[in-house]
Structure formats: C-alpha cells, structure tokens
C-alpha atoms as a PDB file:
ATOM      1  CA  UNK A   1     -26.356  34.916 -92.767  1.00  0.00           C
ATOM      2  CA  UNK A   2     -27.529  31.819 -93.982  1.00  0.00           C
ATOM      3  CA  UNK A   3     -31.092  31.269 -94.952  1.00  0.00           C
ATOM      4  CA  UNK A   4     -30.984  27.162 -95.088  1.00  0.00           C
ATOM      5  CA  UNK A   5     -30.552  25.417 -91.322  1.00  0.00           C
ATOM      6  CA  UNK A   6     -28.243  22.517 -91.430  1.00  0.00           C
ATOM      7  CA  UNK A   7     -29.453  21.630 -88.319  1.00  0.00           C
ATOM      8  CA  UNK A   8     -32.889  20.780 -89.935  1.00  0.00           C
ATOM      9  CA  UNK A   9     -31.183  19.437 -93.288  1.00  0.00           C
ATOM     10  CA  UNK A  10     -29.654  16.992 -91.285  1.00  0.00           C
ATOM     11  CA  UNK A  11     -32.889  15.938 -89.242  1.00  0.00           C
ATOM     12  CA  UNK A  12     -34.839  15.442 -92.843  1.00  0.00           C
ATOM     13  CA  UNK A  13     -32.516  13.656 -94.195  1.00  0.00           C
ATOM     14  CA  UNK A  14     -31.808  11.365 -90.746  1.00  0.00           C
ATOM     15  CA  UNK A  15     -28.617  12.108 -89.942  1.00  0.00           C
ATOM     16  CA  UNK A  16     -27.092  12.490 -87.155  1.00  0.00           C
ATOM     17  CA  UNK A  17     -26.298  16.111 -85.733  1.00  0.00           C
ATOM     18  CA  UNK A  18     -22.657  14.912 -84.730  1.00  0.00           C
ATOM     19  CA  UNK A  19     -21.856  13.271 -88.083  1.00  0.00           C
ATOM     20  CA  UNK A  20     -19.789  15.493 -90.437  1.00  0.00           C
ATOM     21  CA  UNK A  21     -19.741  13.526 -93.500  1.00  0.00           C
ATOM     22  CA  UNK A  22     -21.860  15.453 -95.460  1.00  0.00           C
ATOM     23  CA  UNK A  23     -21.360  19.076 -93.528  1.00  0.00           C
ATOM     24  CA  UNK A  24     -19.364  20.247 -96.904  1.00  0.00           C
ATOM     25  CA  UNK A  25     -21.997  19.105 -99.192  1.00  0.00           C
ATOM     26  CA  UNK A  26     -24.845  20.660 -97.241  1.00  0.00           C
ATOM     27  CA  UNK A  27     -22.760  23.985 -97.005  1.00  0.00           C
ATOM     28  CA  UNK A  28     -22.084  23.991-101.086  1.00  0.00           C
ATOM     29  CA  UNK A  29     -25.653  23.142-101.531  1.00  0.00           C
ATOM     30  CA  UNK A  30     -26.840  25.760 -98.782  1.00  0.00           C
ATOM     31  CA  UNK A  31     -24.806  28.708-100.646  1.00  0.00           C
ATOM     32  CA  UNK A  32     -26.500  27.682-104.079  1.00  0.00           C
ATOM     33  CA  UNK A  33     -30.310  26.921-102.915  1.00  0.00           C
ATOM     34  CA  UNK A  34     -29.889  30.306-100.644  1.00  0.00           C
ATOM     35  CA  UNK A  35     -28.878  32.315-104.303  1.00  0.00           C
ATOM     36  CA  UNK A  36     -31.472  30.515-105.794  1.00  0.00           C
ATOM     37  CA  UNK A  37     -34.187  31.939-103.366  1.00  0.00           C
ATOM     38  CA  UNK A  38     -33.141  34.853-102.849  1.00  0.00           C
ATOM     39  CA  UNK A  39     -32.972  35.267-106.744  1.00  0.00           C
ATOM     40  CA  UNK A  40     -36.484  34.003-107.268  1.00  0.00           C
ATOM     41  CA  UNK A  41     -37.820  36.746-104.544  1.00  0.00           C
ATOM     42  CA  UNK A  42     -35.687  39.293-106.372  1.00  0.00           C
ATOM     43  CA  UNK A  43     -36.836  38.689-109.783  1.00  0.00           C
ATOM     44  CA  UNK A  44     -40.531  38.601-107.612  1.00  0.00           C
ATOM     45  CA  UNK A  45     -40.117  42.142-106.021  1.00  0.00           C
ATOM     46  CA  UNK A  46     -39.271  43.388-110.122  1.00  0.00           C
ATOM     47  CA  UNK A  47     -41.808  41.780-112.506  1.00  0.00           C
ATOM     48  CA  UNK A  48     -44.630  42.596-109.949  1.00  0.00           C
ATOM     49  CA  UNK A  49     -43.079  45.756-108.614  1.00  0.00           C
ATOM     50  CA  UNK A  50     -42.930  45.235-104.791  1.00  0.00           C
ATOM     51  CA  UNK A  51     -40.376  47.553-104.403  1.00  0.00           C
ATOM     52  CA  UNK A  52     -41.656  48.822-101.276  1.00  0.00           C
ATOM     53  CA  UNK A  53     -40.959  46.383 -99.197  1.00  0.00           C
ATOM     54  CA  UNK A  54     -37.748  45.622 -98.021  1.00  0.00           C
ATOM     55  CA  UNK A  55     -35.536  43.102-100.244  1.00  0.00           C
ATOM     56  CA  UNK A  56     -33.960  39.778 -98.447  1.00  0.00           C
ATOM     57  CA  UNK A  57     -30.582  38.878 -99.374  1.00  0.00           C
ATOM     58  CA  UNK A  58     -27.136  36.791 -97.883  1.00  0.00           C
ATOM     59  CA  UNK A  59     -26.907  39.328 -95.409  1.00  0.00           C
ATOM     60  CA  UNK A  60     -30.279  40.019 -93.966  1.00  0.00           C
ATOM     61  CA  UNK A  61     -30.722  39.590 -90.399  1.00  0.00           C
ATOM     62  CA  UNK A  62     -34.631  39.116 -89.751  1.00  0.00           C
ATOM     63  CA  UNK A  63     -35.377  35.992 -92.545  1.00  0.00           C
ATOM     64  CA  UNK A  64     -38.757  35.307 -92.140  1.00  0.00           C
ATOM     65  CA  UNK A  65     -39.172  31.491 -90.999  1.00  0.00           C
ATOM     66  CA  UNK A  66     -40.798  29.583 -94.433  1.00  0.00           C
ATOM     67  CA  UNK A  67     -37.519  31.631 -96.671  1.00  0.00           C
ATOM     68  CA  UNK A  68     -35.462  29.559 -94.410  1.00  0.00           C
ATOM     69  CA  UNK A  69     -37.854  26.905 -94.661  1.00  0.00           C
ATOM     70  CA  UNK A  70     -37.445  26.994 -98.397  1.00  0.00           C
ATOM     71  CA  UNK A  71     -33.616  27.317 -98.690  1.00  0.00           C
ATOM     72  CA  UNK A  72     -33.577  24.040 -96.563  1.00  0.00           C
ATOM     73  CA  UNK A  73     -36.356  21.955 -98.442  1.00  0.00           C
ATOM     74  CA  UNK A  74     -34.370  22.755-101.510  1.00  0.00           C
ATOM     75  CA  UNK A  75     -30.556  21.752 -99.705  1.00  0.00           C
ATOM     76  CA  UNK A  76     -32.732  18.685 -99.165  1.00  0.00           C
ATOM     77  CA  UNK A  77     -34.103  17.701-102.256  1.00  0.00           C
ATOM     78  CA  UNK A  78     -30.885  18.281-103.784  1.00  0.00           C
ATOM     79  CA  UNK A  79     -29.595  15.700-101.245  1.00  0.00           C
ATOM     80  CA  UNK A  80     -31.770  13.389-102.381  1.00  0.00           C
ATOM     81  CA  UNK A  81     -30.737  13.740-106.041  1.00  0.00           C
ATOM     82  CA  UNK A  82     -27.456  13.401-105.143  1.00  0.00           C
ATOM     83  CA  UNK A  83     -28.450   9.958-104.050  1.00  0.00           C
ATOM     84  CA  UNK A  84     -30.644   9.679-107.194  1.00  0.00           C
ATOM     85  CA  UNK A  85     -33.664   9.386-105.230  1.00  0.00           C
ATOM     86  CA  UNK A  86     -35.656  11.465-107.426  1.00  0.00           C
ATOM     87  CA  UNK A  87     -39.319  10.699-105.831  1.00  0.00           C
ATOM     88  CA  UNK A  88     -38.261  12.434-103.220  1.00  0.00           C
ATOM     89  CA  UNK A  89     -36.244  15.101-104.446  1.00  0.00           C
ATOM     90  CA  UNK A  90     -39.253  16.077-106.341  1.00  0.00           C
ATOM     91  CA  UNK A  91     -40.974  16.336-103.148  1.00  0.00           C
ATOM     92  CA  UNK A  92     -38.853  18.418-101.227  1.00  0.00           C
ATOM     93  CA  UNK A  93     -38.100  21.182-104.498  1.00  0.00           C
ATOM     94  CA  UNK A  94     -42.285  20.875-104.828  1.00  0.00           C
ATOM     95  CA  UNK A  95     -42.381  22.086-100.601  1.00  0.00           C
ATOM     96  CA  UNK A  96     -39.536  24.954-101.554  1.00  0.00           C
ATOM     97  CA  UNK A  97     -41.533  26.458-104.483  1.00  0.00           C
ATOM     98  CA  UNK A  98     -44.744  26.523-103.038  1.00  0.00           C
ATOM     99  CA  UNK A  99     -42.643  27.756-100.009  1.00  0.00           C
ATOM    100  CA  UNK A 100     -41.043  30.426-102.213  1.00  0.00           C
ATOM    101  CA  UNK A 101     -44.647  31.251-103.818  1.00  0.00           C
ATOM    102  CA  UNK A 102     -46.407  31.875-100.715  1.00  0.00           C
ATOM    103  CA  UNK A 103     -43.785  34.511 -99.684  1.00  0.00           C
ATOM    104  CA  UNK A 104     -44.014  35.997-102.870  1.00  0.00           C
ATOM    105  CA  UNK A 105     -48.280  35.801-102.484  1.00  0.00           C
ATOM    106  CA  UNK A 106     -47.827  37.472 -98.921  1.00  0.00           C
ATOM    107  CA  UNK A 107     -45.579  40.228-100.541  1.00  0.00           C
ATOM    108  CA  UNK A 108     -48.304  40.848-103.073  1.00  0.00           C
ATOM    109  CA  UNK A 109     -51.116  41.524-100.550  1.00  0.00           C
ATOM    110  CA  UNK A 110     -48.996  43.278 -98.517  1.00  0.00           C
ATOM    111  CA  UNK A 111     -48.270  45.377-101.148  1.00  0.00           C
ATOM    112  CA  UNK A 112     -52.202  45.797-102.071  1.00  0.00           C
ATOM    113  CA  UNK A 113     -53.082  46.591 -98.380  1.00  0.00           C
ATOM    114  CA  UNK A 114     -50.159  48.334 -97.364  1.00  0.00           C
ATOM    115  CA  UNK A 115     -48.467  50.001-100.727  1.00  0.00           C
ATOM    116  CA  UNK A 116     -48.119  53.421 -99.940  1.00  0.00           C
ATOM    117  CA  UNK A 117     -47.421  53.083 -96.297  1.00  0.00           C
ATOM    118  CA  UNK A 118     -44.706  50.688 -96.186  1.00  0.00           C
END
C-alpha cells in the first residue's frame, strides 16, 4: 500500500483529477518519497529504540493520516523541483519533515508513557 495519495498530489499541485500527464511521474516519485519515509521512521524506531511499537512499511495497512500526509508533501515538493520552482519545493519538503518529526515525537512519548505495555 501506498503511503503518498495522488489524489491529493494532484489537488496541491492544481491539476486536474482526470489529467494523466503526470500520473507516471507522481507514481516514480510516490515509490521513492514513500522509501524515504518509511526509512527515516526506521532509522527513528533504532537510534532511539522504539522497538515496541509496531514498524510501518510498503505493506502496512493502518498508515496513520500525517505518514501519508508526509509521503505526499514530499511527491509534491519534488514536483515542484522538477519544475525548478525551488521556493516552493522547499516548502512542501519543510511540511514533510516536520510531518515526519512529529510522528517520530508521538512515537517517543508513546514509548515513555506506554513502554512496557505496548
């Protein structure tokens, strides 16, 4: 399962849901910016030892909402460097990785509330 929505790529980036043109791109780009997430919540769940709680990968089922979020704010800014608009691709990695971070923060109190238990 994917984490990035095309559906919402598409909508941030104002094109149309019917046009195709850039369905290929968005699906190369969705594949890498989903690795790249899930790798930075991996390497997360290691160096700070939140083993405990259950790992998201390609084929999780139940992705929580900002991970999605995240995957598709990155498919985005990447979009936007394609088209060398780097103001905004800048904005749009910024939203992932604080995305990304925030995940990682709730996994960290989860894991100080709820370490043994989980």
């Amino acid at each position: 399962m994917a984490l990035y929505e095309s559906a919402k790529v598409k909508e941030r980036m104002s094109i149309r849901s019917a046009d195709t043109t850039f369905d290929t791109t968005i699906g190369n780009l969705g594949t890498q910016c989903d690795s790249e997430v899930i790798e930075k919540i991996r390497t997360a769940r290691k160096e700070r030892k939140l083993e405990s709680l259950p790992p998201i990968d390609a084929s999780s089922t139940d992705i929580p909402q900002m991970l999605k979020d995240a995957s598709t704010d990155r498919v985005v800014a990447y979009m936007f460097l394609i088209k060398q608009r780097i103001d905004t691709y800048v904005k749009f990695k910024e939203k992932s990785d604080l995305a990304i971070d925030d995940y990682i923060m709730v996994l960290e109190q989860d894991k100080l509330l709820y370490g043994d238990m989980v």
